[in-house]
C-alpha atoms as a PDB file:
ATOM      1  CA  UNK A   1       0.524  23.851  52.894  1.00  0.00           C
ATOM      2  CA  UNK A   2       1.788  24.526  56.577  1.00  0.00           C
ATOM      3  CA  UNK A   3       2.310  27.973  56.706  1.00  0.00           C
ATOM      4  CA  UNK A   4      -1.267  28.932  55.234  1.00  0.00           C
ATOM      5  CA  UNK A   5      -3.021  26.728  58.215  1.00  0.00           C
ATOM      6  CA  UNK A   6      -1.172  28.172  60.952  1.00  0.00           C
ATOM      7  CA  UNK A   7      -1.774  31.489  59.439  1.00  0.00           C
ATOM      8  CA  UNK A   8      -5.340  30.855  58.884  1.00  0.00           C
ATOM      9  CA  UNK A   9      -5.920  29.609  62.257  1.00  0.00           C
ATOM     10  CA  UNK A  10      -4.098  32.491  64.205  1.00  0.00           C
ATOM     11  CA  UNK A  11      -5.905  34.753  61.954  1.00  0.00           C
ATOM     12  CA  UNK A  12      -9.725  32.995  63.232  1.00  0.00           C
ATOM     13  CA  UNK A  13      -8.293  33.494  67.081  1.00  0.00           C
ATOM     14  CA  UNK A  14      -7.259  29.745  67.468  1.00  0.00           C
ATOM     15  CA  UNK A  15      -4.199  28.825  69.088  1.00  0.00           C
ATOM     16  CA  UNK A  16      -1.649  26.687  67.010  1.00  0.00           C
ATOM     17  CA  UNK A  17       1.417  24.322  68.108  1.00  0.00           C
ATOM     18  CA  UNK A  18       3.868  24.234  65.299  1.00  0.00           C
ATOM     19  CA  UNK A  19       5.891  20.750  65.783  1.00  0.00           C
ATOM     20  CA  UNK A  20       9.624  20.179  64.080  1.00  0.00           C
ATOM     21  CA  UNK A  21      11.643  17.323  64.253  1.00  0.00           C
ATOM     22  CA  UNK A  22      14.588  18.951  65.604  1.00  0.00           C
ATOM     23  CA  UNK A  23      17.464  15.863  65.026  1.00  0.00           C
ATOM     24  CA  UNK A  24      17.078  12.460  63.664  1.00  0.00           C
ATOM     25  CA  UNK A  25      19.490  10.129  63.658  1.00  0.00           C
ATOM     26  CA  UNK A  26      19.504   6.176  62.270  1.00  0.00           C
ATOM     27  CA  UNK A  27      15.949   4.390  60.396  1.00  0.00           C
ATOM     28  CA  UNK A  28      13.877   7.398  62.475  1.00  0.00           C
ATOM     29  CA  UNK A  29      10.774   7.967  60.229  1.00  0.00           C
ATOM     30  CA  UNK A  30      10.528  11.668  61.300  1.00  0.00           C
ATOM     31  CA  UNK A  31      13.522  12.989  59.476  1.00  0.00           C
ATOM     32  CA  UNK A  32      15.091  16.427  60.635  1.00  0.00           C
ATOM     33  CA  UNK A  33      12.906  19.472  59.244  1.00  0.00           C
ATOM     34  CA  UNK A  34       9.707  17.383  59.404  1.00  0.00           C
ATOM     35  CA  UNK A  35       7.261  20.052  60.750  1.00  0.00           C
ATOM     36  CA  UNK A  36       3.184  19.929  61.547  1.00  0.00           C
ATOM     37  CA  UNK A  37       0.590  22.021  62.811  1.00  0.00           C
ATOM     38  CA  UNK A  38      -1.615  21.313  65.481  1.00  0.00           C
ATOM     39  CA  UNK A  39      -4.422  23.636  66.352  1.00  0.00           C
ATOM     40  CA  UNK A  40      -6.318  24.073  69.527  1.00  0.00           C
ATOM     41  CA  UNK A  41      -9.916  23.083  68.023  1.00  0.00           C
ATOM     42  CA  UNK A  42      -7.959  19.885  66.660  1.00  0.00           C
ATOM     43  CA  UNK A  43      -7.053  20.562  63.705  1.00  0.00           C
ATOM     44  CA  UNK A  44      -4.007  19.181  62.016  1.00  0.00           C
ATOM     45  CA  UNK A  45      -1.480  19.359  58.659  1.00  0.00           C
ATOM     46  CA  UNK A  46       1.931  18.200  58.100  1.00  0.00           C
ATOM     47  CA  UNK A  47       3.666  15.624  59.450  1.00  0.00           C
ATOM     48  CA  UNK A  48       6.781  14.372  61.862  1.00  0.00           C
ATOM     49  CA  UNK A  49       6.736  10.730  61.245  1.00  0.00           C
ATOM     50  CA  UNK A  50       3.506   8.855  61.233  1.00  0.00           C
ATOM     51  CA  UNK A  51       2.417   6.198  63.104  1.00  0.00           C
ATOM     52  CA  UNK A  52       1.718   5.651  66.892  1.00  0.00           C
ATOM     53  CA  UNK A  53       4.143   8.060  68.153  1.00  0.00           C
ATOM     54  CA  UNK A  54       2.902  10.886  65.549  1.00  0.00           C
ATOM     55  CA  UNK A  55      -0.513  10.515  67.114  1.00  0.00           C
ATOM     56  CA  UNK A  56       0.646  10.915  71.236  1.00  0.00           C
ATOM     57  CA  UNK A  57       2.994  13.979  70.229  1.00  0.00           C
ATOM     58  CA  UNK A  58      -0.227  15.299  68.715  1.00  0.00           C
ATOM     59  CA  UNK A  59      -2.130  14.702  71.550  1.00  0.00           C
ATOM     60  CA  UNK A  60       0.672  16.267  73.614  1.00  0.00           C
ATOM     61  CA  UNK A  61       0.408  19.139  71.973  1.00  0.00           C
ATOM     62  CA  UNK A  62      -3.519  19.463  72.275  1.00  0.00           C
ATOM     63  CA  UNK A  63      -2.661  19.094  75.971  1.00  0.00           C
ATOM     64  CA  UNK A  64       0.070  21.851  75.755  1.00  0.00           C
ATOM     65  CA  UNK A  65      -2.402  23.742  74.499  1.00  0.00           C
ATOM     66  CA  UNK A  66      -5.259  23.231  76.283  1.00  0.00           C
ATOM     67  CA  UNK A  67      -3.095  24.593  79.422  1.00  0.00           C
ATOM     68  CA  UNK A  68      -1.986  27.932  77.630  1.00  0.00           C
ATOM     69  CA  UNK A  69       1.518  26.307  78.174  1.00  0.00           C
ATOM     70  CA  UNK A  70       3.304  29.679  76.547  1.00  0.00           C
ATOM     71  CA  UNK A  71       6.944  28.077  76.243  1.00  0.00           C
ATOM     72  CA  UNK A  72       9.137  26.100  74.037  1.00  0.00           C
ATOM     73  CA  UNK A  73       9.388  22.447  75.046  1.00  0.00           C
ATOM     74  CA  UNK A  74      11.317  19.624  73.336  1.00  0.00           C
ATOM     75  CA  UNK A  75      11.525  15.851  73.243  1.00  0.00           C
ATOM     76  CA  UNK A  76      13.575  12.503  72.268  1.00  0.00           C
ATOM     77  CA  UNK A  77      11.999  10.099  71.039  1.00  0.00           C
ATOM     78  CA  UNK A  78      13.355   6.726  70.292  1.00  0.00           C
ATOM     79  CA  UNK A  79      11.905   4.349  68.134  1.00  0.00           C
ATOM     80  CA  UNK A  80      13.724   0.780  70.060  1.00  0.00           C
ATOM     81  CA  UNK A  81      11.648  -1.087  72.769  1.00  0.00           C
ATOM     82  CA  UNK A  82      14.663  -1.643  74.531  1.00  0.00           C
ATOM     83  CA  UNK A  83      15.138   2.305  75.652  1.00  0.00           C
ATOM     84  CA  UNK A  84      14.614   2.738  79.358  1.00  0.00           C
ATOM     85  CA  UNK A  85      12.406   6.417  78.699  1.00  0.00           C
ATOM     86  CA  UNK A  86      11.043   7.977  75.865  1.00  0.00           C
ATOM     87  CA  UNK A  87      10.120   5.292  73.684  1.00  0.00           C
ATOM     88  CA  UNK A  88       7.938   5.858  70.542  1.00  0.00           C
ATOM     89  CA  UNK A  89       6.223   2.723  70.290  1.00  0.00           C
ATOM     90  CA  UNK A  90       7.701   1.900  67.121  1.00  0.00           C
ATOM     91  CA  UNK A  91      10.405  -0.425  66.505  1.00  0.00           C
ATOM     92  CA  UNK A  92      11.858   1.015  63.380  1.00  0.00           C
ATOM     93  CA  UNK A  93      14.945   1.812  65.330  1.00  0.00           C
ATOM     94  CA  UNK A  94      16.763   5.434  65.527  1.00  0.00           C
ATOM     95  CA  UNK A  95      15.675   8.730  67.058  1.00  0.00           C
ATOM     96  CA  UNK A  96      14.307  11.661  66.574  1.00  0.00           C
ATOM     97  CA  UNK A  97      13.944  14.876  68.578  1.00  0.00           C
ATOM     98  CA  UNK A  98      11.056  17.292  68.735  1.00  0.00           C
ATOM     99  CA  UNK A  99      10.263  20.501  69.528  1.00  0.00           C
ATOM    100  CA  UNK A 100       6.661  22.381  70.508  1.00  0.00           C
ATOM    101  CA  UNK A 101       6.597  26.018  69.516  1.00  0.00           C
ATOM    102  CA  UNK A 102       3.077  27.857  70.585  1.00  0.00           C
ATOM    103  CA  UNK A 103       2.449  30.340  68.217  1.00  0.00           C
ATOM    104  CA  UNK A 104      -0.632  33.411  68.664  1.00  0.00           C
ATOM    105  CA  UNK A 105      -1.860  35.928  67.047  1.00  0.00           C
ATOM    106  CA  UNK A 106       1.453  37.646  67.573  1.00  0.00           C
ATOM    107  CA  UNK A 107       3.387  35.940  65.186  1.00  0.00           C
ATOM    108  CA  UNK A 108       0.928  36.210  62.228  1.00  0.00           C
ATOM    109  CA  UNK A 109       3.264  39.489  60.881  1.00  0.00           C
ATOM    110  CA  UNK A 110       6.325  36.401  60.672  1.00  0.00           C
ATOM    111  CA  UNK A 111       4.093  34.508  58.567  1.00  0.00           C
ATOM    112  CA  UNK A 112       2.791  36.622  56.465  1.00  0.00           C
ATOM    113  CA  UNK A 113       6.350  37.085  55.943  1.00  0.00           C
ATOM    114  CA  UNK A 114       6.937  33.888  54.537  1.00  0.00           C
ATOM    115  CA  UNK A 115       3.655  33.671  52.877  1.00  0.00           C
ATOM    116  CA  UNK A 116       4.463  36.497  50.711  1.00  0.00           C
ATOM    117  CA  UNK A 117       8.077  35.014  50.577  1.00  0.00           C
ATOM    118  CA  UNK A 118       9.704  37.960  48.266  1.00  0.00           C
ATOM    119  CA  UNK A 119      13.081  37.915  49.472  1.00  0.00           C
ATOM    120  CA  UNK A 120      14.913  34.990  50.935  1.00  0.00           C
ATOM    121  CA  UNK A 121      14.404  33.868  54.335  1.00  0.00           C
ATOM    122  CA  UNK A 122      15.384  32.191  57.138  1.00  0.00           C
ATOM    123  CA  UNK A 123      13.488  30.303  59.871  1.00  0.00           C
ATOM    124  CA  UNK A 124      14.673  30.570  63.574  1.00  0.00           C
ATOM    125  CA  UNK A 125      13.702  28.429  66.481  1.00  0.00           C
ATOM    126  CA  UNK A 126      15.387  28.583  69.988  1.00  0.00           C
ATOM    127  CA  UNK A 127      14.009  27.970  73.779  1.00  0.00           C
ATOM    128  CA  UNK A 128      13.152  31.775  73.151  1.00  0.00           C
ATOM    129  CA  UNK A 129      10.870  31.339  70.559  1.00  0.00           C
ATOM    130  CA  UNK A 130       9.849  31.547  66.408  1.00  0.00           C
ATOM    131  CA  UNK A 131      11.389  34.014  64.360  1.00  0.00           C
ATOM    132  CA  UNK A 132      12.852  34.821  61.183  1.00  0.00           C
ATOM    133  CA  UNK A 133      16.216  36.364  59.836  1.00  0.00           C
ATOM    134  CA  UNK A 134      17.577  37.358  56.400  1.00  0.00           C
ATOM    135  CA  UNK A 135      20.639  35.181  56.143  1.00  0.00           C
ATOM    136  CA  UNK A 136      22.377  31.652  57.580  1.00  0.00           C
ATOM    137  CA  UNK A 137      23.245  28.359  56.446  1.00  0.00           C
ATOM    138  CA  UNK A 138      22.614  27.154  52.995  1.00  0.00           C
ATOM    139  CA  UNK A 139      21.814  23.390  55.117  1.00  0.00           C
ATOM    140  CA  UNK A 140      19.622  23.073  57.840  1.00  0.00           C
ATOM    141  CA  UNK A 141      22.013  23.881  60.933  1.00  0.00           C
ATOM    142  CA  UNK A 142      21.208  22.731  64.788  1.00  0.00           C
ATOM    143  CA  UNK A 143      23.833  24.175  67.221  1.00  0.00           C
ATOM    144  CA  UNK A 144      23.594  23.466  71.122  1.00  0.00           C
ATOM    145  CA  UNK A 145      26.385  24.413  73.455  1.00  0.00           C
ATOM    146  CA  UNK A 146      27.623  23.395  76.234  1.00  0.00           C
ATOM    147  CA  UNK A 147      25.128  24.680  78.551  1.00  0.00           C
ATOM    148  CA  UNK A 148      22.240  22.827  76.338  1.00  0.00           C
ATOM    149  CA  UNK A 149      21.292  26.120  74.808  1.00  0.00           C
ATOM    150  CA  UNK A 150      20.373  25.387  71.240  1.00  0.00           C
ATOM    151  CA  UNK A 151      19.246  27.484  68.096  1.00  0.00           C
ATOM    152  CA  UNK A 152      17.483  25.662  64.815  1.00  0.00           C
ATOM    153  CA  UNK A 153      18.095  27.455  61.771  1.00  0.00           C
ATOM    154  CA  UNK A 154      16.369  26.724  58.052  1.00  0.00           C
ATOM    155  CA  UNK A 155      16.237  28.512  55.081  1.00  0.00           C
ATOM    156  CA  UNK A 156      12.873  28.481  54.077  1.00  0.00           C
ATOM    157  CA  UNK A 157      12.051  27.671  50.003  1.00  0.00           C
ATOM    158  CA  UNK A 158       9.612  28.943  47.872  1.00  0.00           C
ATOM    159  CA  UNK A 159       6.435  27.384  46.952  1.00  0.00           C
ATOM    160  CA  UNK A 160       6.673  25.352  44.135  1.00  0.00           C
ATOM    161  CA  UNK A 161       4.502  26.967  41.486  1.00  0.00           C
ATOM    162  CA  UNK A 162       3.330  24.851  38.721  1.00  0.00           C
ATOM    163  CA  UNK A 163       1.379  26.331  35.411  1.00  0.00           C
ATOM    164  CA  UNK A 164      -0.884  24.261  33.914  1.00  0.00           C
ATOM    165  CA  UNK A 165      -1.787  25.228  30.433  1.00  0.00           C
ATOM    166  CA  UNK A 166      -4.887  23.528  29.283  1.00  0.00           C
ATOM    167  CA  UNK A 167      -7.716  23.049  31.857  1.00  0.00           C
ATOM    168  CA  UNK A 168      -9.732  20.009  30.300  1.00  0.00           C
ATOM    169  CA  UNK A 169      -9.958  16.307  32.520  1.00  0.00           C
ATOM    170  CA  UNK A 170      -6.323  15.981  33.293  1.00  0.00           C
ATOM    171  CA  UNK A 171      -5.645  19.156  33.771  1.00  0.00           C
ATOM    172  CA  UNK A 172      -8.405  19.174  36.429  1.00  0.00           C
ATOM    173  CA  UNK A 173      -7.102  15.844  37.854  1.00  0.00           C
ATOM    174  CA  UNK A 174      -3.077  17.084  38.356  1.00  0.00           C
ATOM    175  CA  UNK A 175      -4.381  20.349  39.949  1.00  0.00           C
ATOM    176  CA  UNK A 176      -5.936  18.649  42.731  1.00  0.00           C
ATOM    177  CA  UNK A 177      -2.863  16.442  43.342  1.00  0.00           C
ATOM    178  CA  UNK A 178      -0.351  19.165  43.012  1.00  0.00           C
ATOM    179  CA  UNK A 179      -2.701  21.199  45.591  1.00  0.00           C
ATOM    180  CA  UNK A 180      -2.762  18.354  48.060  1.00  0.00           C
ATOM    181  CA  UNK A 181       1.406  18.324  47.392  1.00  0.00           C
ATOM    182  CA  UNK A 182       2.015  21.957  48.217  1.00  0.00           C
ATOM    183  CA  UNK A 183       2.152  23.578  45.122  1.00  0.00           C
ATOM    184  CA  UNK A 184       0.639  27.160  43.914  1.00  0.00           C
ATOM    185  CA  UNK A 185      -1.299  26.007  40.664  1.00  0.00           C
ATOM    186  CA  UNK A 186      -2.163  28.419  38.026  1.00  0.00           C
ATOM    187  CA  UNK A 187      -3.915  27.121  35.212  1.00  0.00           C
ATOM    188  CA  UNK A 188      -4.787  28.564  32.184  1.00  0.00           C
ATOM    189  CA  UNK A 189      -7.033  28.091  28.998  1.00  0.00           C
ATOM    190  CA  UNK A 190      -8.621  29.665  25.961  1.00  0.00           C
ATOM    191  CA  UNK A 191     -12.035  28.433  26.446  1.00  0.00           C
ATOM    192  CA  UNK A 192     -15.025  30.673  27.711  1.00  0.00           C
ATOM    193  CA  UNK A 193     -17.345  28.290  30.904  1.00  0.00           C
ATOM    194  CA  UNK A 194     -15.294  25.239  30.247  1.00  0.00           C
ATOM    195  CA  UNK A 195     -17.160  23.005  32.422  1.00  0.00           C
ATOM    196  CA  UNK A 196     -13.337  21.627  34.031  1.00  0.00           C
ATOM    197  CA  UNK A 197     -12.878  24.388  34.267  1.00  0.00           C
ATOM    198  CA  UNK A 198     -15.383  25.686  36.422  1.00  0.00           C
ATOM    199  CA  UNK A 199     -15.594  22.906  38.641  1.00  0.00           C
ATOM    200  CA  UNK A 200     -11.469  23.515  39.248  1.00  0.00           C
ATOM    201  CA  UNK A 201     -11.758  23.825  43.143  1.00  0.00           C
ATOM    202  CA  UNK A 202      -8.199  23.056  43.491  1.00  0.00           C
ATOM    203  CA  UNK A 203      -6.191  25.443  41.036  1.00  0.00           C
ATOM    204  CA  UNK A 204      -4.893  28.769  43.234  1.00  0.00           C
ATOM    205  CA  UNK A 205      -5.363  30.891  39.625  1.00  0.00           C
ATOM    206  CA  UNK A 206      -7.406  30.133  36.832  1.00  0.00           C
ATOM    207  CA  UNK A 207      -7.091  32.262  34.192  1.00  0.00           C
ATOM    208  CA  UNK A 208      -9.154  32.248  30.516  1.00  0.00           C
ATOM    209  CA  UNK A 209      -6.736  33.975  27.899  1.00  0.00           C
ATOM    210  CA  UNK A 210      -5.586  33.164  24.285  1.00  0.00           C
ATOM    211  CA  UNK A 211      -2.765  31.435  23.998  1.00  0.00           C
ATOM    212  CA  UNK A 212      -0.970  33.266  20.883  1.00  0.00           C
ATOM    213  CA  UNK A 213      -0.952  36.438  24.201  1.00  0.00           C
ATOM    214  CA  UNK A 214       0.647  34.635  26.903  1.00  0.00           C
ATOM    215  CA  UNK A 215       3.672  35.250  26.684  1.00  0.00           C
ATOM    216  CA  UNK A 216       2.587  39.146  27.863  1.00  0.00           C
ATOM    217  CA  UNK A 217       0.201  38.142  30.284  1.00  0.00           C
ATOM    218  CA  UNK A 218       2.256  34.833  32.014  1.00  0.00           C
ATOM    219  CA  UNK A 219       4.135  35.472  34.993  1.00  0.00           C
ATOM    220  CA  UNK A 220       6.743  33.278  35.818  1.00  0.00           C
ATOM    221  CA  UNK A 221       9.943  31.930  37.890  1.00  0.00           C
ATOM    222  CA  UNK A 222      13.063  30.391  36.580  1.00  0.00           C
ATOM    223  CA  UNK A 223      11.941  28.001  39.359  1.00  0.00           C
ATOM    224  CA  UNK A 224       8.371  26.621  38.546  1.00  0.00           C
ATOM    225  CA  UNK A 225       6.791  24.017  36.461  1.00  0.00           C
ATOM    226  CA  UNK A 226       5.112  24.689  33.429  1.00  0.00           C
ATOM    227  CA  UNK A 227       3.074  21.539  32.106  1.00  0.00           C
ATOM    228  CA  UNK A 228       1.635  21.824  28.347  1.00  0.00           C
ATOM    229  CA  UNK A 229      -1.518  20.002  27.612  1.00  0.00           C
ATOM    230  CA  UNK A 230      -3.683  21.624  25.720  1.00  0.00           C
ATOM    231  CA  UNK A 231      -6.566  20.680  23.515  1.00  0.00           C
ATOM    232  CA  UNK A 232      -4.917  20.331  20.063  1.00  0.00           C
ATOM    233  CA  UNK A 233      -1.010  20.068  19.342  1.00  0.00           C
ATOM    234  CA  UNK A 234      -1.176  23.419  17.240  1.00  0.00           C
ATOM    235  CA  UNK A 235      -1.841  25.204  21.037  1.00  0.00           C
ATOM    236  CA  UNK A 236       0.614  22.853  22.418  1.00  0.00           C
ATOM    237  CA  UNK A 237       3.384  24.276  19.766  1.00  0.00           C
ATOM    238  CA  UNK A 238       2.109  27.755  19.890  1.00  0.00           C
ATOM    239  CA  UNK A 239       2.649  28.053  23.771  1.00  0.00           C
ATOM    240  CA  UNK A 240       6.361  25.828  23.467  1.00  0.00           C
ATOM    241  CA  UNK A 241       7.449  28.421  21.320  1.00  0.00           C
ATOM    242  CA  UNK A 242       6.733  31.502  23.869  1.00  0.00           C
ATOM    243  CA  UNK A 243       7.393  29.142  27.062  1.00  0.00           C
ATOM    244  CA  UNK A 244      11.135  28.367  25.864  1.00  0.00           C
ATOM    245  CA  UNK A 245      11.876  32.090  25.846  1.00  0.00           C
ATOM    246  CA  UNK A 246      11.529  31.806  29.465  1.00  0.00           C
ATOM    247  CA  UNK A 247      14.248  29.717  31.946  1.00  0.00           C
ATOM    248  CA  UNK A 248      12.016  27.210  33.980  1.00  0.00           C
ATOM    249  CA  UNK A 249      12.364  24.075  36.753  1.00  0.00           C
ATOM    250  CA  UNK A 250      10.716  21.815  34.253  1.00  0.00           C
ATOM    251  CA  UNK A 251       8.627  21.734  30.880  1.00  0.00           C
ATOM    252  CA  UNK A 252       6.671  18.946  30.374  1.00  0.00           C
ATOM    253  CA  UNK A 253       4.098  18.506  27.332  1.00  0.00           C
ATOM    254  CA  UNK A 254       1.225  15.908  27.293  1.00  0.00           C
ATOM    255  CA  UNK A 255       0.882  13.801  23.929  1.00  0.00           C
ATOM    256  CA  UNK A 256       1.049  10.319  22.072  1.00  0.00           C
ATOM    257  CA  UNK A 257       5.166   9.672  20.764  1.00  0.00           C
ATOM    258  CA  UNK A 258       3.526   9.854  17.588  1.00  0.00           C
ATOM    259  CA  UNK A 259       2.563  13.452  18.365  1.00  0.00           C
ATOM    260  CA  UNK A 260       5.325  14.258  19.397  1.00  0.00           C
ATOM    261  CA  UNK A 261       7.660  13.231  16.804  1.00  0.00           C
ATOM    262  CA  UNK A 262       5.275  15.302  14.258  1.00  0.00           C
ATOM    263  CA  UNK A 263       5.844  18.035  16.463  1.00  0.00           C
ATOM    264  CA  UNK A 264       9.421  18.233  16.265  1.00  0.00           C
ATOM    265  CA  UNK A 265       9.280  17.469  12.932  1.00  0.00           C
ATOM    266  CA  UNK A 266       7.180  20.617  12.262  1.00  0.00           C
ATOM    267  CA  UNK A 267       8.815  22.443  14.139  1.00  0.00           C
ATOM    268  CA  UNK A 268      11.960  21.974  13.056  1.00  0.00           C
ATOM    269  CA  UNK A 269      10.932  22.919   9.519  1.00  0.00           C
ATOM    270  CA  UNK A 270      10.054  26.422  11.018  1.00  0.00           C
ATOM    271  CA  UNK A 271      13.160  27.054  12.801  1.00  0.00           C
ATOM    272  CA  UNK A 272      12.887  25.478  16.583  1.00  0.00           C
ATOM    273  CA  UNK A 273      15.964  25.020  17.639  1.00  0.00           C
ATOM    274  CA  UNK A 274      16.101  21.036  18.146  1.00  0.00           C
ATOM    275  CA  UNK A 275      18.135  21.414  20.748  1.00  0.00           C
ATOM    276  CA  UNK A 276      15.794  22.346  22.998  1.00  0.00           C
ATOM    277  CA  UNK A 277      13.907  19.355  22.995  1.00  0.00           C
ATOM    278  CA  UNK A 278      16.261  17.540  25.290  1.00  0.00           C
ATOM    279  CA  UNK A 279      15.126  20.073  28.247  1.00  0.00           C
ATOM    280  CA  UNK A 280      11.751  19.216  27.550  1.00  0.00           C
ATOM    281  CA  UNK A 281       9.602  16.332  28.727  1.00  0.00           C
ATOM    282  CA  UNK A 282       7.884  14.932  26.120  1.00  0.00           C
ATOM    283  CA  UNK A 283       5.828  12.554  26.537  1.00  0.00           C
ATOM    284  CA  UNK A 284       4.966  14.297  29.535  1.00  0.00           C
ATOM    285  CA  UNK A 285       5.147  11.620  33.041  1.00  0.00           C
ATOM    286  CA  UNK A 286       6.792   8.643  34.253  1.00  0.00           C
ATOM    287  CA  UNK A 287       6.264   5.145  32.297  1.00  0.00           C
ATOM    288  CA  UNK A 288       3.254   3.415  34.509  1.00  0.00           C
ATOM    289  CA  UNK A 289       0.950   3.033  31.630  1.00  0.00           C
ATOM    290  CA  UNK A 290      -1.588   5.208  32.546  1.00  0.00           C
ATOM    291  CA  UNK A 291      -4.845   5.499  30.959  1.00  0.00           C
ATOM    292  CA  UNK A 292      -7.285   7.443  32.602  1.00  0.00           C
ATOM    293  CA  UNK A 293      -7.191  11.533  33.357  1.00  0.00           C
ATOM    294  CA  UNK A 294      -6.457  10.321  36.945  1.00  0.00           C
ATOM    295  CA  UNK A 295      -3.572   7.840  36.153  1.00  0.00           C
ATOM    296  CA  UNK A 296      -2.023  10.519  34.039  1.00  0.00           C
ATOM    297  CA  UNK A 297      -2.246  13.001  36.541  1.00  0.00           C
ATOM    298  CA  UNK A 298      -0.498  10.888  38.873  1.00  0.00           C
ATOM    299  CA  UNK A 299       2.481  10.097  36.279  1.00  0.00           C
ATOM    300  CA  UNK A 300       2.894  13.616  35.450  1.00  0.00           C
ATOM    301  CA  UNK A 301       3.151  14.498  39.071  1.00  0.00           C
ATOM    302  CA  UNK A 302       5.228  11.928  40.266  1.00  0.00           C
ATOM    303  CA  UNK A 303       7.560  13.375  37.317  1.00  0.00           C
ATOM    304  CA  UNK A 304       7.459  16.647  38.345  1.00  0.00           C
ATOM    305  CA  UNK A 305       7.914  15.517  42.251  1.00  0.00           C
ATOM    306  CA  UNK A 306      11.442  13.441  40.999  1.00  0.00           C
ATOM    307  CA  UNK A 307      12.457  16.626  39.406  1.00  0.00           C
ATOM    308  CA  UNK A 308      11.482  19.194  42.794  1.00  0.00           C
ATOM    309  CA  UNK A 309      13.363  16.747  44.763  1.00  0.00           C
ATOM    310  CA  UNK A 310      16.961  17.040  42.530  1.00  0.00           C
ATOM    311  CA  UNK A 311      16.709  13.443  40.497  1.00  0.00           C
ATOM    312  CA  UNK A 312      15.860  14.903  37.284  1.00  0.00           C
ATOM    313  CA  UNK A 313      16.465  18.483  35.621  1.00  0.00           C
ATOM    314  CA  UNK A 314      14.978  19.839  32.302  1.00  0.00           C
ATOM    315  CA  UNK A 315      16.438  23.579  32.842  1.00  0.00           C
ATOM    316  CA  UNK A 316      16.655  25.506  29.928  1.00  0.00           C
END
């Protein structure tokens, strides 16, 4: 995730260039929020677009900061051959602004700010710098007036946090793909040195508790993911039964239809309300017939990736 790099690199004494696409307007690959990090030893994360112009802007940057170059600088860049100035090299048409920000050791209190993220907040970039506020636009807002003064304002969201409950080979598989797409991954399990377990490099939090407890030891957010897929479907029901006390983004639960259908079946004989079920995704993942822990993984994730980005909702 952004915000951890540049925080990580400020905090080691290297200089970082945060890059935002500032306006975009037609087919412009780089659309407006787009933001990457650039650090002084060449490091890099994020992204404004891609392709040939992505990598001069980044070596503009390296430049900027190879010179100490202190201020705020911004940039068009159009993406039509036929542009007297500023073209991208790409031929995509549209446009797309940019903006350099240097940022130093001085603004690592701001991001730990958002890293800790506990109230709402609100990112602020003008000529005079990076900062933060506590309120503004719902949207992302761009003013300018008539002098060409401009202010950038953003409210900045949470970090998707997904729960994985059940740590075996998929579980291990959609924790290193949710990682790599920004998410906070907690996983949990009720087996002592599982081997997937241990070799989990890519989970944030991995916890070993028993499942009929964790409903008093989970902590959750009406706004993450919680993905059943446990060893055996009696776990799987045990945990649906304390999970759906709790509101959540998205439930998802891993199993055959034949599974499934037992489940409800089951369950329904003990009192679930039925209901329910239609805020639940089960079978868990998109339709791409997936086989393998890895192709799973990726349907599950691509499922929970259509519901983070408002096509799909399973809120209870």
């Amino acid at each position: 995730m952004l915000w951890p790099f540049l925080h990580k690199k400020l905090r080691d004494r290297i200089p970082v260039m945060l890059l935002l696409v500032l306006q975009s307007e037609g087919s412009s690959p780089g659309r407006q929020g787009f933001k990457m990090g650039v650090s002084a030893d060449s490091d890099l994360l994020g992204s404004i677009g891609g392709g040939i112009m992505e990598h001069k802007l980044v070596e503009k940057a390296l430049a900027l900061l190879a010179r100490h170059h202190p201020g705020v600088s911004t940039m068009w860049q159009h993406h039509n051959k036929t542009q007297p100035s500023d073209r991208s090299g790409m031929i995509c048409s549209g446009s797309q602004r940019i903006v350099f920000v240097p940022l130093t050791p001085l603004h690592l209190p701001l991001l730990e700010m958002i890293l800790e993220n506990r109230t709402p907040l609100w990112l602020k970039i003008s000529e005079s710098g990076f900062s933060l506020a506590n309120e503004g636009p719902e949207e992302i807002e761009l003013t300018e007036n008539d002098e060409g003064r401009w202010e950038y304002i953003e409210r900045l969201q949470r970090q998707p946090v997904a729960h994985i409950f059940g740590a075996g080979h998929v579980g291990l598989a959609l924790s290193e793909i949710l990682h790599f797409l920004g998410f906070y991954v907690k996983i949990y399990d009720d087996r002592e040195r599982l081997n997937t377990l241990e070799q989990n490099q890519f989970a944030d939090e991995k916890h070993v508790v028993a499942y009929d407890c964790i409903d008093d030891f989970l902590q959750s957010h009406p706004a993450d993911y919680a993905i059943i897929m446990t060893i055996g479907y009696r776990n799987d029901q045990l945990l649906l039964r304390q999970l759906t006390k709790r509101a959540w983004k998205y439930v998802g639960m891993l199993g055959s239809a034949a599974k499934i259908e037992t489940l409800k079946a089951e369950m329904a004989n003990e009192g679930f309300d039925p209901a329910l079920w239609k805020h639940i995704s089960a079978p868990i993942g998109l339709p791409i017939s997936s086989k393998t822990p890895q192709e799973i993984a990726v349907s599950i994730a691509a499922e929970i990736v259509w519901v983070k980005n408002g096509k799909k909702s399973y809120k209870l």
